[in-house]
Protein backbone atom coordinates (compact mmCIF):
# COMPACT_ATOMS: atom_id res chain seq x y z
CA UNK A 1 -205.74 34.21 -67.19
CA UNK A 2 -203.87 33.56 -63.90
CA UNK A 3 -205.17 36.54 -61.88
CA UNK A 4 -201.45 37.15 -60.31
CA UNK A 5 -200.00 36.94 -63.50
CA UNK A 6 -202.43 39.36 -65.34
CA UNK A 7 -201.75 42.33 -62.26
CA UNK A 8 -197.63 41.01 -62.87
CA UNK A 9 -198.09 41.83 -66.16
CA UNK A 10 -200.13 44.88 -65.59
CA UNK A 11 -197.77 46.23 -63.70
CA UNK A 12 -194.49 45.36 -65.49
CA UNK A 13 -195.14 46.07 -69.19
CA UNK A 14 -198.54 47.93 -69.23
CA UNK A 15 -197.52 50.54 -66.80
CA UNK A 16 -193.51 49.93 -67.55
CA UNK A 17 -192.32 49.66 -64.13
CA UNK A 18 -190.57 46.52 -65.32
CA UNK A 19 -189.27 48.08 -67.95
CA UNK A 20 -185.96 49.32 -66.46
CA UNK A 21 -184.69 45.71 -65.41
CA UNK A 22 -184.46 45.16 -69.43
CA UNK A 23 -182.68 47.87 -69.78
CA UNK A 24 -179.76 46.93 -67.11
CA UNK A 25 -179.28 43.81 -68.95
CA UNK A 26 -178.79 45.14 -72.28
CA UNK A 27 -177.02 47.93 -71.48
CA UNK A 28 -174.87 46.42 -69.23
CA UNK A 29 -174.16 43.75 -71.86
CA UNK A 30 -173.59 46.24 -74.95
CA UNK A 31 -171.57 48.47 -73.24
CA UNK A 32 -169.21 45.26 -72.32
CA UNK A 33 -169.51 44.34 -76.18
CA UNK A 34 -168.45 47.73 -77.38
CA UNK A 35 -165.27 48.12 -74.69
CA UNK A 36 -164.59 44.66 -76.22
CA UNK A 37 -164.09 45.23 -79.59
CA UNK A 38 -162.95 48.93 -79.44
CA UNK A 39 -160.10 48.21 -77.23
CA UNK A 40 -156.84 49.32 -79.33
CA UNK A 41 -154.74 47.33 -77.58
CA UNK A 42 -156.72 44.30 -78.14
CA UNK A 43 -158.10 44.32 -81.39
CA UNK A 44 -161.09 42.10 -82.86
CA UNK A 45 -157.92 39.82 -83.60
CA UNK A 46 -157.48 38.79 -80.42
CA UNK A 47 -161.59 38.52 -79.67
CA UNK A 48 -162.02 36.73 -82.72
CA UNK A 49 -160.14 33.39 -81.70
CA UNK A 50 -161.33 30.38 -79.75
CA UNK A 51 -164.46 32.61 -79.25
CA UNK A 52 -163.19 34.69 -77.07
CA UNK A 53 -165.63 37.37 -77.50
CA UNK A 54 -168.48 35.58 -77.14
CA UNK A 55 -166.98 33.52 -73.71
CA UNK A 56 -167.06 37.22 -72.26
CA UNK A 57 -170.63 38.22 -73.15
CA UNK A 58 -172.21 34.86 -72.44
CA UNK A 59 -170.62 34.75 -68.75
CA UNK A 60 -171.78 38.45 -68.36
CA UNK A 61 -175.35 37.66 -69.80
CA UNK A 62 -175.92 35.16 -67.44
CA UNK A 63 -174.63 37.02 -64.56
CA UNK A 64 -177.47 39.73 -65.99
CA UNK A 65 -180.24 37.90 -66.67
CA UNK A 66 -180.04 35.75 -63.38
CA UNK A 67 -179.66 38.83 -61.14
CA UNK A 68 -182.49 40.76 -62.97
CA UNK A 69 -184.91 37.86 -62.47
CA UNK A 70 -183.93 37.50 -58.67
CA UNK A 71 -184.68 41.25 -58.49
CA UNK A 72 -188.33 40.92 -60.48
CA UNK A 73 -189.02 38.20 -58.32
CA UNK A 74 -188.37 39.89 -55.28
CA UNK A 75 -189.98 42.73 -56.78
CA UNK A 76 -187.72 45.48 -56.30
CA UNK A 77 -189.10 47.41 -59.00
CA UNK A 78 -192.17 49.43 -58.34
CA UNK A 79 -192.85 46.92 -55.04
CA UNK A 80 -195.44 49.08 -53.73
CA UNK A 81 -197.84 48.14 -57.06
CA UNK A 82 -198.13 44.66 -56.32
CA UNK A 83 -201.00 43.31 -53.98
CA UNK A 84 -199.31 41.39 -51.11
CA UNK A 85 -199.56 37.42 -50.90
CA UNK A 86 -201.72 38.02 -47.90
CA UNK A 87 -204.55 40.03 -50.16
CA UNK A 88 -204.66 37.52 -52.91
CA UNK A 89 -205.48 34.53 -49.98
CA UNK A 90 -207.16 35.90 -47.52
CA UNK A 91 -209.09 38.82 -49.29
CA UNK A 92 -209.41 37.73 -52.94
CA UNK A 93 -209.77 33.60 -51.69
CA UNK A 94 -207.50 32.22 -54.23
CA UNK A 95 -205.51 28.93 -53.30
CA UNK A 96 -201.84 29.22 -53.13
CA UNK A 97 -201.18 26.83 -56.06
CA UNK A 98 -202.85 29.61 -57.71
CA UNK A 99 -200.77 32.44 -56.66
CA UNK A 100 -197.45 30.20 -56.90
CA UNK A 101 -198.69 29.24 -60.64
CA UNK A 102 -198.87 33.35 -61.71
CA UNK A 103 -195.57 34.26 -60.03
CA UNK A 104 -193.57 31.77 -61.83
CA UNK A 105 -195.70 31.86 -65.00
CA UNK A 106 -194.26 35.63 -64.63
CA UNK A 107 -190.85 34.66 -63.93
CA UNK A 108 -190.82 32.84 -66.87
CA UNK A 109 -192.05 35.16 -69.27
CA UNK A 110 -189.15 37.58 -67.60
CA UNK A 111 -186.37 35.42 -68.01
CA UNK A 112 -187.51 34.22 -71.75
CA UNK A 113 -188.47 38.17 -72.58
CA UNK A 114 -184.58 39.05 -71.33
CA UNK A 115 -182.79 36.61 -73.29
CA UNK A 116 -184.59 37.48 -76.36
CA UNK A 117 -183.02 41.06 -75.72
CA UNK A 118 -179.64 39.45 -75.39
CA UNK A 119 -179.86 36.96 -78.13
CA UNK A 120 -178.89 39.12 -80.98
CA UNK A 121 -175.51 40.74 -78.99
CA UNK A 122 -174.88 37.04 -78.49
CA UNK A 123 -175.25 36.07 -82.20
CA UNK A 124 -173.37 38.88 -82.99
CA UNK A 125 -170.42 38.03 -80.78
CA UNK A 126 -170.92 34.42 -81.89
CA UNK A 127 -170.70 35.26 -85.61
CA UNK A 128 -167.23 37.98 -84.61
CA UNK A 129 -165.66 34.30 -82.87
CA UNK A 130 -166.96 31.97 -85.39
CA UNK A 131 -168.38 30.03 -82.56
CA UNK A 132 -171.22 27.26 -84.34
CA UNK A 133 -174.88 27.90 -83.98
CA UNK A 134 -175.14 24.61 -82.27
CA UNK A 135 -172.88 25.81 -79.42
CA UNK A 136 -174.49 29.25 -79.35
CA UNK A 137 -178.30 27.73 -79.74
CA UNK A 138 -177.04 25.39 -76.52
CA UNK A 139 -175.78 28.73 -74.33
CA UNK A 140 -179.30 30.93 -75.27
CA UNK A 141 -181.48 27.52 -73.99
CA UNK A 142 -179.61 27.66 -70.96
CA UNK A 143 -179.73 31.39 -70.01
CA UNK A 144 -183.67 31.54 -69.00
CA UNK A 145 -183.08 28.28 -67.49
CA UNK A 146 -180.90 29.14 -65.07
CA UNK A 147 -182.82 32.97 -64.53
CA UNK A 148 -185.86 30.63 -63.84
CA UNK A 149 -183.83 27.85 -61.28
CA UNK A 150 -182.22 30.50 -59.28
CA UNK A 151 -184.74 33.31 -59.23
CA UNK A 152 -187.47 30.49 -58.02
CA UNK A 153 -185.36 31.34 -54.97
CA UNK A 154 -186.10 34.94 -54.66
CA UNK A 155 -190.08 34.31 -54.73
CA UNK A 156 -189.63 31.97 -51.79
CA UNK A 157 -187.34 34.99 -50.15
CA UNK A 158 -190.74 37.49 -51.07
CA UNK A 159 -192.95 35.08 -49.61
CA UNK A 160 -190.93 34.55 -46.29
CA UNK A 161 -190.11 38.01 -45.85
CA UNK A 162 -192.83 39.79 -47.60
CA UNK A 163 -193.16 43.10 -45.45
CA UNK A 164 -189.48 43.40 -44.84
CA UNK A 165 -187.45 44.51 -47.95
CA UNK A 166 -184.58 45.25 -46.18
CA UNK A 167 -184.10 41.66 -45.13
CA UNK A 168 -185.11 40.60 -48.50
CA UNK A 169 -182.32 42.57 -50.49
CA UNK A 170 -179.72 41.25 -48.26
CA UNK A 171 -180.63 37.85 -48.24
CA UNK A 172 -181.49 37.96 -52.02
CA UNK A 173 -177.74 39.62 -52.77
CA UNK A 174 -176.16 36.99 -50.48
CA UNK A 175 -178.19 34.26 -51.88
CA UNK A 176 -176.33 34.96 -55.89
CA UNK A 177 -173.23 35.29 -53.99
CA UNK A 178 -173.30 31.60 -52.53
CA UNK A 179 -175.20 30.14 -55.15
CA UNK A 180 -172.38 31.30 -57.25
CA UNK A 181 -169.44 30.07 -55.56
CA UNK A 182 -170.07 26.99 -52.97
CA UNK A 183 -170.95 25.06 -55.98
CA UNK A 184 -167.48 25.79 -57.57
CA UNK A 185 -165.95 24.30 -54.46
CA UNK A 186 -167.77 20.74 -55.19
CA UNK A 187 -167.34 20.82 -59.54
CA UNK A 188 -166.36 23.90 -61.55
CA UNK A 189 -169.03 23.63 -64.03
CA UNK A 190 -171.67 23.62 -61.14
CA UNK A 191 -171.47 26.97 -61.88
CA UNK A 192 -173.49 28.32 -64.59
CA UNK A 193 -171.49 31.11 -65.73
CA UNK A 194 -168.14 28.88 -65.82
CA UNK A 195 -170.33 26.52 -67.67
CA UNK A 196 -171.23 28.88 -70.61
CA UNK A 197 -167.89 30.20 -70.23
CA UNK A 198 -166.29 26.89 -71.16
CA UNK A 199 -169.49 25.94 -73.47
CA UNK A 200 -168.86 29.34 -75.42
CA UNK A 201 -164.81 28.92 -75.62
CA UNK A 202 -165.63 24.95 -77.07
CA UNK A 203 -163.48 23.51 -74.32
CA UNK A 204 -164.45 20.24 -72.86
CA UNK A 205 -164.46 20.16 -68.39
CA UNK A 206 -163.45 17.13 -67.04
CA UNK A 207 -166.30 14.68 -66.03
CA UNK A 208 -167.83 14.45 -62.61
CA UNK A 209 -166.20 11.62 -60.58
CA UNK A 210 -168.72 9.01 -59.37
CA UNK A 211 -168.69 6.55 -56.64
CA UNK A 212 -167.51 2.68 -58.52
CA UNK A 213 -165.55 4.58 -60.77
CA UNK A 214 -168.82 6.37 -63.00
CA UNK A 215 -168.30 9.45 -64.36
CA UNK A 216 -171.20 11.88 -65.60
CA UNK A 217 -170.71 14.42 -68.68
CA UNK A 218 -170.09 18.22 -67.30
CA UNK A 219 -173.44 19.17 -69.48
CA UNK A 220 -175.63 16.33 -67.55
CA UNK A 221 -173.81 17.13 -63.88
CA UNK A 222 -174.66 20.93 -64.72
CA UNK A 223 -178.80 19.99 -65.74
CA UNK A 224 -178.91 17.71 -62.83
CA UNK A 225 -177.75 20.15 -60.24
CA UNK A 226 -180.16 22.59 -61.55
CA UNK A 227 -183.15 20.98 -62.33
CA UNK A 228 -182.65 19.83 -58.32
CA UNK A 229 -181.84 23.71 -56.98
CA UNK A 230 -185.00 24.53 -58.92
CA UNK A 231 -187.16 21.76 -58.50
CA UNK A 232 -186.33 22.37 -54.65
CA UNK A 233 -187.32 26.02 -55.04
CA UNK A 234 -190.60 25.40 -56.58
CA UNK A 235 -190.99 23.10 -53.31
CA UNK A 236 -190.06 25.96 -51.04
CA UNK A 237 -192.25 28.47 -52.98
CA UNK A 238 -194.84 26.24 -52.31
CA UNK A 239 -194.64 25.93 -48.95
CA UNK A 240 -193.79 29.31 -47.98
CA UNK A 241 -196.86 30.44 -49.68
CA UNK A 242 -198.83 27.69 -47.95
CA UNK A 243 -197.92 28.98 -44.48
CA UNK A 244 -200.10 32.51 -45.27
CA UNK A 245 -204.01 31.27 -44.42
C-alpha cells in the first residue's frame, strides 16, 4: 500500500482524528432534514412537491461534503499527526508521484466514505418528494465528484503553504467562496450546488451558448468545467509537490 495513504488512513480512521469531519456532514445535514419536515407552518405537503425536500438537502450535502474534503485535504484535523511533504522526500526518498498518488487516493476514499453517510438522508428525502432513482442515483455520482475536483485544490494549498496554516485556512475558505460564485457569473449551472439544485427539483437549465450558434447540454457544460478545474488541480498538485527536493 501507498505509504502516504496507509499513515492517512492511520491517522484518520485508526486513531479517529478524522472522525469528526463525518460527523459535521451528517449532522449538519440531519438537523436541516428534521427542521424541514417538522416545520408547522410548512408541512411535508409543501416538501413533498416538485421535490422540494430533497432540492434542499442535496444543495446542502454538497456544500458539506465539498467543504469537509477541502478541510481533510488541508488537514485541519489532527495536522500535527501527519509527516510533512518534506519528510516523505527528502527523509523517507519517495518520488512525488508517490506522495501525490496517497493524498488523493485518500481524498477519494474521504469524499466516497462521506457520501455513503449522506446517501440514505438523501434517499429518504428522495422517497418524501417522489423524486426517481435515476435523478437521485445521478445527484449521489456527482457529490464525491465534485468533493474530489475542488478539494484537489486544497492539497495543492497544503503543499504550497505547508508550515503556514494560517495562510492555508484563509486561502482554503476564500478558495470555496470563489469557486462557488465566479462560475455563476459565466453559466448558472457552473455551479455545482445550483446544478443538483435544479437536477433534484427535475427542472431543465437552459443550454450553454456556443460560438456558430452550438449549444452544449447544462449536464455536459457542468462535467466539462469540472473534469478541467480538477484535471488542472491534479496538475498543480503535481507541481507544487515537485518543487520540495
Amino acid at each position: 500500500m501507498n505509504p502516504v495513504l496507509r499513515e492517512h488512513l492511520e491517522v484518520s480512521f485508526g486513531e479517529g482524528r478524522g472522525l469528526p469531519a463525518y460527523f459535521h456532514v451528517l449532522a449538519g445535514l440531519a438537523l436541516i432534514q428534521f427542521l424541514a419536515l417538522c416545520t408547522p407552518f410548512l408541512g411535508v405537503q409543501v416538501w413533498s412537491g416538485a421535490g422540494h425536500l430533497l432540492t434542499v438537502c442535496a444543495s446542502l450535502a454538497v456544500l458539506l461534503v465539498l467543504y469537509c474534503t477541502l478541510r481533510v485535504a488541508n488537514r485541519e484535523y489532527a495536522p500535527s499527526r501527519f509527516r510533512t511533504v518534506e519528510y516523505w522526500v527528502r527523509e523517507r526518498g519517495e518520488s512525488p508521484g508517490t506522495v501525490a498518488r496517497g493524498e488523493v487516493a485518500f481524498l477519494a476514499v474521504h469524499a466516497a466514505g462521506a457520501t455513503l453517510l449522506v446517501a440514505p438522508l438523501l434517499a429518504w428525502a428522495a422517497a418524501i418528494a417522489h423524486v426517481p432513482a435515476p435523478a437521485l442515483a445521478a445527484i449521489l455520482a456527482l457529490i464525491p465528484f465534485y468533493a474530489l475536483c475542488y478539494g484537489v485544490w486544497g492539497l495543492v494549498v497544503l503543499a504550497l503553504w505547508e508550515h503556514d496554516a494560517d495562510a492555508r485556512e484563509v486561502i482554503v475558505r476564500s478558495f470555496v467562496v470563489g469557486a462557488l460564485i465566479a462560475p455563476m457569473a459565466l453559466y448558472l449551472p457552473l455551479n455545482p450546488v445550483a446544478y443538483v439544485f435544479a437536477l433534484a427539483g427535475q427542472q431543465a437549465p437552459a443550454a450553454l451558448g456556443l460560438a456558430a450558434g452550438l449549444e452544449w447540454p447544462p449536464g455536459i457544460a457542468n462535467i466539462v468545467f469540472h473534469l478541467a478545474l480538477g484535471g488542472t488541480g491534479l496538475a498543480a498538485h503535481r507541481w507544487a509537490l515537485g518543487r520540495v527536493r
